[in-house]
Protein backbone atom coordinates (compact mmCIF):
# COMPACT_ATOMS: atom_id res chain seq x y z
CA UNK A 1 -71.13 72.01 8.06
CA UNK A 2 -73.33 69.62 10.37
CA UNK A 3 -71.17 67.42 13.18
CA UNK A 4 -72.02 64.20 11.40
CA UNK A 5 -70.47 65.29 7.72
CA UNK A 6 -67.28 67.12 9.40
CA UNK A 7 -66.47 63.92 11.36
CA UNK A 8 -66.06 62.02 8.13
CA UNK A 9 -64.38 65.00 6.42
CA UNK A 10 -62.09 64.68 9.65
CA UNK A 11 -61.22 61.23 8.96
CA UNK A 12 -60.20 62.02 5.40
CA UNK A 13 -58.12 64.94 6.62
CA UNK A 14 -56.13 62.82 8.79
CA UNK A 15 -55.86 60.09 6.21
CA UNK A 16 -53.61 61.50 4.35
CA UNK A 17 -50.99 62.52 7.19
CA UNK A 18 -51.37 58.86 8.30
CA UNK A 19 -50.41 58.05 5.14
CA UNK A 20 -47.13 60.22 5.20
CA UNK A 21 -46.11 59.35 8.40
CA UNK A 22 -46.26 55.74 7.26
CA UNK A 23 -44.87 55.64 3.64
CA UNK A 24 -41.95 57.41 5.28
CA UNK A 25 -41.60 54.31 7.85
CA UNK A 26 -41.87 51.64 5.23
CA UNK A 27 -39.50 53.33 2.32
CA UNK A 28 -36.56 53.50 3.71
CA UNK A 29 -36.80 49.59 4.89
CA UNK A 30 -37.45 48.76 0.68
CA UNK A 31 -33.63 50.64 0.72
CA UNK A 32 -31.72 48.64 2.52
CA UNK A 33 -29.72 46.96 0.03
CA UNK A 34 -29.01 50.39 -1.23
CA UNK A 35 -28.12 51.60 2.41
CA UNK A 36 -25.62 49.17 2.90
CA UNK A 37 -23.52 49.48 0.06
CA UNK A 38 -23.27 53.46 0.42
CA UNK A 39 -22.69 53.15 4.12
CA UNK A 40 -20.88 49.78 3.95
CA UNK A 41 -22.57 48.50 7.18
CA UNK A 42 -23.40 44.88 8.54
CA UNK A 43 -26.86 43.84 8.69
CA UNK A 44 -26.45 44.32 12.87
CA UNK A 45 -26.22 47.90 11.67
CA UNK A 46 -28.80 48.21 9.53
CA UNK A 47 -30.93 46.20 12.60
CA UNK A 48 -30.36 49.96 14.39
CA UNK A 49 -32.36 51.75 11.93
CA UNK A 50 -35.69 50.99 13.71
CA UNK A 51 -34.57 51.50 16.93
CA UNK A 52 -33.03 54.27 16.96
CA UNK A 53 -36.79 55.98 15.76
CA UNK A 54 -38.51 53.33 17.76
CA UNK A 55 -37.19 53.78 21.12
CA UNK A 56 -37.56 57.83 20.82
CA UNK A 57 -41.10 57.63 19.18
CA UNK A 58 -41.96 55.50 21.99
CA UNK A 59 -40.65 57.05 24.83
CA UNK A 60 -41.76 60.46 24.13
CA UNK A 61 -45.65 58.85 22.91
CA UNK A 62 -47.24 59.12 26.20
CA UNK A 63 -45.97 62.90 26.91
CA UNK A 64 -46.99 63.77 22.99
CA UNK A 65 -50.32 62.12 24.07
CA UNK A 66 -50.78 63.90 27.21
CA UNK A 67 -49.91 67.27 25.80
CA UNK A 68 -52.97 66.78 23.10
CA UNK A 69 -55.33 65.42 26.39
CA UNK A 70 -54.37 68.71 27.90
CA UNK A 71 -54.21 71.34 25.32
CA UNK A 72 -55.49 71.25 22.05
CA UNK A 73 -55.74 67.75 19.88
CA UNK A 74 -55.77 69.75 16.27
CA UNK A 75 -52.80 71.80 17.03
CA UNK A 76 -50.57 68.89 18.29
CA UNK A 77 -51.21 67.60 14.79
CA UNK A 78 -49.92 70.31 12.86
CA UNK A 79 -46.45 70.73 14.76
CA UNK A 80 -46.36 67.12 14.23
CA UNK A 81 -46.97 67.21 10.67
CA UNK A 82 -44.03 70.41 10.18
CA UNK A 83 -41.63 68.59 12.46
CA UNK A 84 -42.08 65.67 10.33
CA UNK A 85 -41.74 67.05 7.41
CA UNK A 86 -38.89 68.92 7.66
CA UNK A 87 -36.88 65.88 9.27
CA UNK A 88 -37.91 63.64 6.46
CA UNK A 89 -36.66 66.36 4.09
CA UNK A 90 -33.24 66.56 6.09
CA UNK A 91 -32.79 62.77 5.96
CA UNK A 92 -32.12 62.59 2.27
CA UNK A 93 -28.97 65.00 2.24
CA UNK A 94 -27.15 62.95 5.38
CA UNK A 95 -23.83 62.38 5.05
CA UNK A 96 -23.19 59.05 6.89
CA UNK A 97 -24.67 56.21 8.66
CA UNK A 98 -24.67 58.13 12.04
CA UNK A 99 -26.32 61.34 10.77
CA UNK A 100 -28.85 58.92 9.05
CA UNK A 101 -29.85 57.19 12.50
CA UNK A 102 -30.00 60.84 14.19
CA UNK A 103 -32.49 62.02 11.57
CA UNK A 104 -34.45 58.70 12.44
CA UNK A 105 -34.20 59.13 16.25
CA UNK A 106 -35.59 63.08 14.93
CA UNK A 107 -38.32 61.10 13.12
CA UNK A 108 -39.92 60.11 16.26
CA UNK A 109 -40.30 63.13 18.15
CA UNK A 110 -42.73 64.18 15.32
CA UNK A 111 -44.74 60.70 15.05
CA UNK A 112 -44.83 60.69 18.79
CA UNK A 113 -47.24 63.66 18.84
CA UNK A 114 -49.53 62.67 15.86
CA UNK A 115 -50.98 59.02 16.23
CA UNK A 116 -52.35 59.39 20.07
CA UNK A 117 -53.85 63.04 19.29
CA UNK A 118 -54.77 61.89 15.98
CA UNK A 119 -57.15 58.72 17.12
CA UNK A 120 -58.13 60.63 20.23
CA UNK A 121 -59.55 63.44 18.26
CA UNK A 122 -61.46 60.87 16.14
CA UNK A 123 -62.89 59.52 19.10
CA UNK A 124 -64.20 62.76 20.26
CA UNK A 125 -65.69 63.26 16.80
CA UNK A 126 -67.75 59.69 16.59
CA UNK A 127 -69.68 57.86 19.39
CA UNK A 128 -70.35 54.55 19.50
CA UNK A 129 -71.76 53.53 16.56
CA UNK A 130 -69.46 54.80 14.25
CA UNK A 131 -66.07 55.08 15.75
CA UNK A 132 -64.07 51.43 14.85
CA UNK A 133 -65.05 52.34 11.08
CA UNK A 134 -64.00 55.17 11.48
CA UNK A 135 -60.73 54.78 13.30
CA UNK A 136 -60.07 51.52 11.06
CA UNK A 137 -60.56 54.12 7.70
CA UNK A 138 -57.82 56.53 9.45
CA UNK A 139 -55.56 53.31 10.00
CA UNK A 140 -56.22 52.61 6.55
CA UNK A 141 -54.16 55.67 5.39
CA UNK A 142 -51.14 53.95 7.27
CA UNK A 143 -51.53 51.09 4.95
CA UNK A 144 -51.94 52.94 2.01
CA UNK A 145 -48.57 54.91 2.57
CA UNK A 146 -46.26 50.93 3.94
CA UNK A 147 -47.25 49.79 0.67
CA UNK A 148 -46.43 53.21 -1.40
CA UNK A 149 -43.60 53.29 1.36
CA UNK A 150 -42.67 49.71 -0.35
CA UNK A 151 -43.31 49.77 -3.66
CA UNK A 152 -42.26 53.33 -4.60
CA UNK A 153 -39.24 53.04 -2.22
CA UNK A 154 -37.98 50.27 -3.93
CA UNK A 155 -38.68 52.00 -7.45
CA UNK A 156 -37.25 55.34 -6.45
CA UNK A 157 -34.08 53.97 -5.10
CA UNK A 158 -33.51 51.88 -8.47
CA UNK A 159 -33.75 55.03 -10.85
CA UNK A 160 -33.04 58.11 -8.21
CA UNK A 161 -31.07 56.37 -5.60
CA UNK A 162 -32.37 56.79 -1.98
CA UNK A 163 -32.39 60.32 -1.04
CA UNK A 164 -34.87 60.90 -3.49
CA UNK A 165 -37.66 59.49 -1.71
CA UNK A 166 -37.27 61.72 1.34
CA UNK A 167 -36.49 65.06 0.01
CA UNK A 168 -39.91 64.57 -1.94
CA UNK A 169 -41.68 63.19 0.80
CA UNK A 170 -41.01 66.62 2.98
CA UNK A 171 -41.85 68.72 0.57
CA UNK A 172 -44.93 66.88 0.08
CA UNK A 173 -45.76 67.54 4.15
CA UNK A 174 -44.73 71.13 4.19
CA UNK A 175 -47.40 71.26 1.43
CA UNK A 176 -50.12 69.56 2.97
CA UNK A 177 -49.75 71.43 6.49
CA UNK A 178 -51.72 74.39 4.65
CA UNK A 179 -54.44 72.14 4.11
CA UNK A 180 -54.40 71.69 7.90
CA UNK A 181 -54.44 74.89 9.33
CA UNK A 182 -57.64 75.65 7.33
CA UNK A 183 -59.25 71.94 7.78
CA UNK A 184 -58.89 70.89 11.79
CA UNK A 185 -61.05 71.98 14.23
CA UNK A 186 -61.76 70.66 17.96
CA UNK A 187 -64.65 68.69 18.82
CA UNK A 188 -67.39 70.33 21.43
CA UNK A 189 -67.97 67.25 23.16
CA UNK A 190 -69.23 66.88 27.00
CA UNK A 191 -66.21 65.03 27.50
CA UNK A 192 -63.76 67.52 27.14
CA UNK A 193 -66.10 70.12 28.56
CA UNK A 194 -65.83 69.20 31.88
CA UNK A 195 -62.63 71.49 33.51
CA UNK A 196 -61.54 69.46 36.12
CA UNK A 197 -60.94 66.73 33.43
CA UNK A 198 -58.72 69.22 31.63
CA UNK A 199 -56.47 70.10 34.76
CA UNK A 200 -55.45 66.32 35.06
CA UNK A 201 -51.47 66.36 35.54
CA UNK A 202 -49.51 63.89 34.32
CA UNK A 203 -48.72 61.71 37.55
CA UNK A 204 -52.87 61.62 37.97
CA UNK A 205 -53.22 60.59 34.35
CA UNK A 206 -50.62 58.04 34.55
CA UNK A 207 -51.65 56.59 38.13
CA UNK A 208 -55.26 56.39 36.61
CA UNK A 209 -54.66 54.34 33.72
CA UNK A 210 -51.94 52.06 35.26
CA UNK A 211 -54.40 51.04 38.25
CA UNK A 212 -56.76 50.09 35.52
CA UNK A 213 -56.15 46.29 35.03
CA UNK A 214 -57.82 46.16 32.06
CA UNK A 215 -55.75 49.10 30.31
CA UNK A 216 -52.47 46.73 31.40
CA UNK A 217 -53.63 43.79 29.64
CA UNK A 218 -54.86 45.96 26.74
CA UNK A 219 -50.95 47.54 26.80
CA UNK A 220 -49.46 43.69 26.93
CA UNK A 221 -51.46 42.32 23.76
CA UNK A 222 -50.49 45.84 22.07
CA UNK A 223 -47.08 45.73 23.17
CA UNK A 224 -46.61 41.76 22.23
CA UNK A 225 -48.99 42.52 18.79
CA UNK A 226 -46.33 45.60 17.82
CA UNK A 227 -42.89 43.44 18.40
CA UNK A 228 -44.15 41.21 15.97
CA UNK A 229 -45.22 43.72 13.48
CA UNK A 230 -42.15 45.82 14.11
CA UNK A 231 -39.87 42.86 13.26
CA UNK A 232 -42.21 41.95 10.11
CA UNK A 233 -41.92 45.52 8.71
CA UNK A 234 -38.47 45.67 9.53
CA UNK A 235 -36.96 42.49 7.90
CA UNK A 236 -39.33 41.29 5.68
CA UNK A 237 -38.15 43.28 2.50
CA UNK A 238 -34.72 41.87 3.06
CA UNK A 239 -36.27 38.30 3.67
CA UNK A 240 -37.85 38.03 0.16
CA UNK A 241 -34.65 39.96 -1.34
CA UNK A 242 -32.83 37.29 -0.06
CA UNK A 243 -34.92 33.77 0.24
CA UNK A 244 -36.62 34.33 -3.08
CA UNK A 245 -34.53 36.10 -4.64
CA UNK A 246 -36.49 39.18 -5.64
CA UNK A 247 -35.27 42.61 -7.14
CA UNK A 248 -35.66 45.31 -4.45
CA UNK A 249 -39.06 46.70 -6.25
CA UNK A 250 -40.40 43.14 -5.82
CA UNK A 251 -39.55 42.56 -2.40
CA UNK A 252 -40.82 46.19 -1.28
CA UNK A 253 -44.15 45.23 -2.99
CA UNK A 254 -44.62 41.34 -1.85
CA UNK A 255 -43.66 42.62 1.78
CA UNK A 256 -46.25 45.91 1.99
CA UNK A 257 -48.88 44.74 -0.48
CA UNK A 258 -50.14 41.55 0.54
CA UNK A 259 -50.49 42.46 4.14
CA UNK A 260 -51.68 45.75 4.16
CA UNK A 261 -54.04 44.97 1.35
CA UNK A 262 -55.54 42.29 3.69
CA UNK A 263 -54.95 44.88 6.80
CA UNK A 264 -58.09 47.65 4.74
CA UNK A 265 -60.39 44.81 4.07
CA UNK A 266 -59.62 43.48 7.96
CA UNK A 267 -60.16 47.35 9.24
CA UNK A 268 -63.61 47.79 6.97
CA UNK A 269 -64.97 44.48 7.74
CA UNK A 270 -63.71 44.50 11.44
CA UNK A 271 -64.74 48.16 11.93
CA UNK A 272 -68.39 47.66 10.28
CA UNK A 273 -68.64 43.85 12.28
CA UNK A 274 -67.32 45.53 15.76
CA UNK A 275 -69.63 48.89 15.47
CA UNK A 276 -72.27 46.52 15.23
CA UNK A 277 -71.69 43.87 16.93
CA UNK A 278 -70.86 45.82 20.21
CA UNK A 279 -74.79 47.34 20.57
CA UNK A 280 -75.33 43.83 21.80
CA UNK A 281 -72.44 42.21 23.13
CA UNK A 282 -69.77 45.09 24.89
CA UNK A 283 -67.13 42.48 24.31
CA UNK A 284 -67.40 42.40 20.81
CA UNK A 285 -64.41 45.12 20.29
CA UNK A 286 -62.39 42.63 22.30
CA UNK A 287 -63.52 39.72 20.29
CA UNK A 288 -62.59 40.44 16.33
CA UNK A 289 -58.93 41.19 17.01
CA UNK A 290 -58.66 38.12 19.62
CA UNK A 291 -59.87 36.41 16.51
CA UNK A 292 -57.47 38.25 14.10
CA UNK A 293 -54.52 37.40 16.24
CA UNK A 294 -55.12 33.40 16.53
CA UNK A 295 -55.29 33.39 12.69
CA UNK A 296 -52.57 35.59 11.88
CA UNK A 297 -50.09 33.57 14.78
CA UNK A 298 -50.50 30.15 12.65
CA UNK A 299 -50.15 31.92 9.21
CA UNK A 300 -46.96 33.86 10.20
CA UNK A 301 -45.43 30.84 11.38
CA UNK A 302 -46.01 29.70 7.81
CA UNK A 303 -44.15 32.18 6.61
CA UNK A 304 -40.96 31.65 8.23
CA UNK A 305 -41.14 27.91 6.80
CA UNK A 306 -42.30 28.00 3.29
CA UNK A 307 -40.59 28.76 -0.09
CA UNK A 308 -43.64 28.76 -1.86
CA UNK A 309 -44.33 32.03 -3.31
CA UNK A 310 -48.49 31.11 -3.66
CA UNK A 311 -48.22 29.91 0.17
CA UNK A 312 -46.39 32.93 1.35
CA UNK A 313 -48.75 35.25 -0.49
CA UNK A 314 -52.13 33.34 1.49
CA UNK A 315 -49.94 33.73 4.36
CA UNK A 316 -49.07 37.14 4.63
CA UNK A 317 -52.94 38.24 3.64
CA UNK A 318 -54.34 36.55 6.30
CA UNK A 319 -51.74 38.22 8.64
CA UNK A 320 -52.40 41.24 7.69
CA UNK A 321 -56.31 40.98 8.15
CA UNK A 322 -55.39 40.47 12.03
CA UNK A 323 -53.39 43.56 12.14
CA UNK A 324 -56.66 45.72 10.32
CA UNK A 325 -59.00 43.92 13.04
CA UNK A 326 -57.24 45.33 15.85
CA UNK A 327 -56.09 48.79 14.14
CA UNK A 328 -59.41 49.24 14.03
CA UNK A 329 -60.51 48.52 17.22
CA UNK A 330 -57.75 49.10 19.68
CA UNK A 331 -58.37 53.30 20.26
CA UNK A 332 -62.53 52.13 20.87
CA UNK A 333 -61.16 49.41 23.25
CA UNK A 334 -59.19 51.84 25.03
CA UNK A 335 -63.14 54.13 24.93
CA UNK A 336 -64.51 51.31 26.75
CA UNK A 337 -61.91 51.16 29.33
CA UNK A 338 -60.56 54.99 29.78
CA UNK A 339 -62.44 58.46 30.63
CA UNK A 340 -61.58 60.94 27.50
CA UNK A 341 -59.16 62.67 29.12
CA UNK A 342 -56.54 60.42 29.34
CA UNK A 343 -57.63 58.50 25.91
CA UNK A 344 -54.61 60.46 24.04
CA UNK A 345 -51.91 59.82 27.05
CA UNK A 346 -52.97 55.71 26.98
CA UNK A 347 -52.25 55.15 23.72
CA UNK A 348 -49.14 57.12 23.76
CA UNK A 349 -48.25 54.64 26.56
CA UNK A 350 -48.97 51.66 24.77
CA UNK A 351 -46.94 52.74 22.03
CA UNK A 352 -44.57 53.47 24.34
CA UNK A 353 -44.42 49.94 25.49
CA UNK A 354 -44.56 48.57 21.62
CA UNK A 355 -42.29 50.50 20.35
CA UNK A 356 -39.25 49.84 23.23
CA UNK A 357 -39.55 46.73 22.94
CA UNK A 358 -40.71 46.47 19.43
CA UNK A 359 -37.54 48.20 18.53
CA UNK A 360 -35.25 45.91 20.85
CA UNK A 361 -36.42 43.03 19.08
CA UNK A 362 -35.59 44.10 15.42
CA UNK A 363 -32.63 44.89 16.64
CA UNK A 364 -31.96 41.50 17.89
CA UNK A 365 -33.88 40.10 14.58
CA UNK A 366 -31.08 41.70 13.13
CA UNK A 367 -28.35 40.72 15.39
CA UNK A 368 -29.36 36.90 15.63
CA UNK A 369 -29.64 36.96 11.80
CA UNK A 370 -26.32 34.41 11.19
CA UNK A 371 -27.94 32.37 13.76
CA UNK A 372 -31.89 31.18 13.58
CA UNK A 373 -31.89 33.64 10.38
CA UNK A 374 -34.93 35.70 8.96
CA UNK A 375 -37.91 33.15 8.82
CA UNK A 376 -36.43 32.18 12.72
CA UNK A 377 -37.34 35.60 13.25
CA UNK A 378 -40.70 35.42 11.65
CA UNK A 379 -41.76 32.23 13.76
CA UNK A 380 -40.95 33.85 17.01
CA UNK A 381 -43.18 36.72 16.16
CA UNK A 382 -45.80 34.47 15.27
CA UNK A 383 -45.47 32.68 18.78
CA UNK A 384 -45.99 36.44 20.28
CA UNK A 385 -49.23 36.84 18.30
CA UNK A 386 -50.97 33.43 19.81
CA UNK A 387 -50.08 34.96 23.16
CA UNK A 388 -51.36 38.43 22.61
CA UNK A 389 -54.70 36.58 21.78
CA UNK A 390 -54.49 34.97 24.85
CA UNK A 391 -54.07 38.21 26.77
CA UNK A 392 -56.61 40.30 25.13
CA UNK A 393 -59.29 37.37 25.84
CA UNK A 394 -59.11 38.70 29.48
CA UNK A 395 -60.48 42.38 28.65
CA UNK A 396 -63.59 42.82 30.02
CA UNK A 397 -64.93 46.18 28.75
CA UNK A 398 -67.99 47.41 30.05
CA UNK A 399 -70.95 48.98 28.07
CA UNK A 400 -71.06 52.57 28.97
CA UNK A 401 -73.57 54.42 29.97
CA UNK A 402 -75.19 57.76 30.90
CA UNK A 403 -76.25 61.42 28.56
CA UNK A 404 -72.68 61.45 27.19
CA UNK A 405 -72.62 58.45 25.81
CA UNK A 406 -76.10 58.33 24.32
CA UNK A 407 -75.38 61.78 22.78
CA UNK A 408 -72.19 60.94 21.21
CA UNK A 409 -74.35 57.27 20.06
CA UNK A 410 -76.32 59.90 17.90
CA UNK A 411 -73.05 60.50 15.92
């Protein structure tokens, strides 16, 4: 098979464990309602659910991504993918609250390996002028599986009750791993080639990418962008549940659909616009999700306010086209910024930044509840998106240059 057709093929491959990683994030938030009665916890409780896979998918991101910088991208994925599975499997036969937040805290040990091996391994596949489509057709996978995650978890808890969801869900992964072992393959890219690249340890790595100013302020926008999502994904369900009175299928749909609908048009139209955009302008990669986040701050706010179900609807789709505009450009930014071989072990660190404090703060969401309520909650994350803009204005990427880059341009 030539380069060019396996690079696409990759991108389907990883599509669909994207997608199971995800749908397992987003069901069990649809089963909250459901969760609370059988567990009889407060909504501070529940609030602990995120963090406690949050703050161990986070930490351990930057090691998961070092280990596929160092050793092999493809093979990273597939422990990921059988942790994962089997976890997911093993939530649904828990037998209290505290067993459920271990097999979450479990959860992330798996995730932490896939998503920064996962996008790296894409950007070794596809140069230049192909890689924000195709990372932003990878991310679409992850919105595929929130709203499955939504809908379906919503529908499988009303007629199967909640366990359901993850027993099938594992099954499904141990299933799909065979697919794997025959599918991935490394790329042979001059990148990787290079063996004094490979022998980076993990202080260099870390002391390289930290002295990099531009790889900080890339981190803070990601880190402010993923507390807001985190607390959207995490309370929005209940929101609509509760302000609109929705059943539990509706509010998993309304909370999942709208925005990651909006989220695969912003990652096609932001990934085609950036590719194209960035042969003239190096900044352009920069520019759509600056964009993205300016619109989605004011619309979120919105949110939090209205009790209009048209006006919440426009406002969550243009929220989620900011999150597709910079899910499609944030591993290329990173490109611009970062040798290859620490690509994986940035990204694991700027998820572990989001996720810390993205976890913290749906936790307090969830805490503060009685107090500035839900659509408080909302607002505030909408405040964090006009900032992130702010922050990611000051990227300055530089067009690169050199054989490497024009032979991976070819791609």
């Amino acid at each position: 098979m030539k380069r060019t057709h396996y690079a696409w093929l990759l991108v389907a491959l990883l599509w669909v464990v994207g997608m199971l990683n995800y749908l397992d994030r987003q069901v069990i938030f649809s089963l909250f309602p459901l969760l609370r009665a059988e567990f009889q916890v407060s909504d501070a409780q529940l609030g602990l659910v995120t963090p406690a896979f949050l703050w161990v998918y986070g930490a351990l991101s930057p090691f998961g991504g070092y280990l596929a910088d160092r050793f092999s991208r493809s093979k990273i994925i597939l422990v990921s993918l059988f942790v994962w599975s089997a976890v997911t499997w093993a939530t649904g036969h828990v037998s209290g609250f505290g067993q459920l937040l271990g097999a979450r805290a479990l959860m992330g040990i798996s995730e932490a390996c896939y998503i920064p091996a996962a996008l790296a391994l894409l950007a070794d596949h596809h140069g230049e002028r192909t890689r924000s489509l195709a990372t932003g057709l990878h991310q679409s996978g992850l919105y595929i599986g929130m709203i499955a995650g939504g809908w379906a978890g919503g529908w499988i808890g009303q007629q199967y009750g909640w366990r359901a969801a993850f027993t099938w869900l594992g099954v499904a992964g141990i299933a799909y791993s065979v697919v794997l072992i025959v599918g991935l393959r490394e790329a042979d890219v001059a990148s990787r080639v290079d063996p004094a690249t490979t022998q980076t340890d993990w202080w260099a790595a870390l002391t390289d990418l930290l002295s990099n100013r531009d790889f900080l302020l890339l981190g803070a926008a990601f880190t402010l962008f993923s507390v807001a999502g985190w607390i959207v994904l995490t309370w929005l369900p209940l929101y609509l549940y509760e302000r609109f009175q929705m059943t539990l299928t509706g509010a998993g749909f309304s909370a999942t659909f709208y925005i990651q609908a909006a989220a695969f048009a912003g990652i096609l139209g932001g990934g085609v616009l950036a590719d194209r955009w960035s042969r003239t302008n190096p900044r352009a990669r920069v520019l759509v999700p600056v964009a993205g986040f300016a619109a989605g701050g004011v619309f979120l706010f919105v949110v939090g306010w209205t009790s209009s179900p048209l006006v919440l609807s426009v406002c969550l789709v243009v929220y989620g086209l900011s999150r597709g505009l910079l899910d499609c450009n944030a591993m290329p930014i990173l490109c611009q910024i970062a040798p290859a071989h620490v690509r994986a072990t940035g990204y694991g660190l700027f998820n572990l930044a989001g996720c810390i404090v993205g976890g913290t703060m749906a936790a307090l969401a969830g805490a503060l509840k009685s107090t500035i309520g839900l659509g408080g909650a909302l607002q505030a994350s909408a405040l964090l998106l006009l900032v992130a803009a702010v922050v990611l204005w000051r990227v300055q990427p530089q067009e690169k240059q050199g054989e490497q880059a024009r032979r991976l341009a070819t791609v």
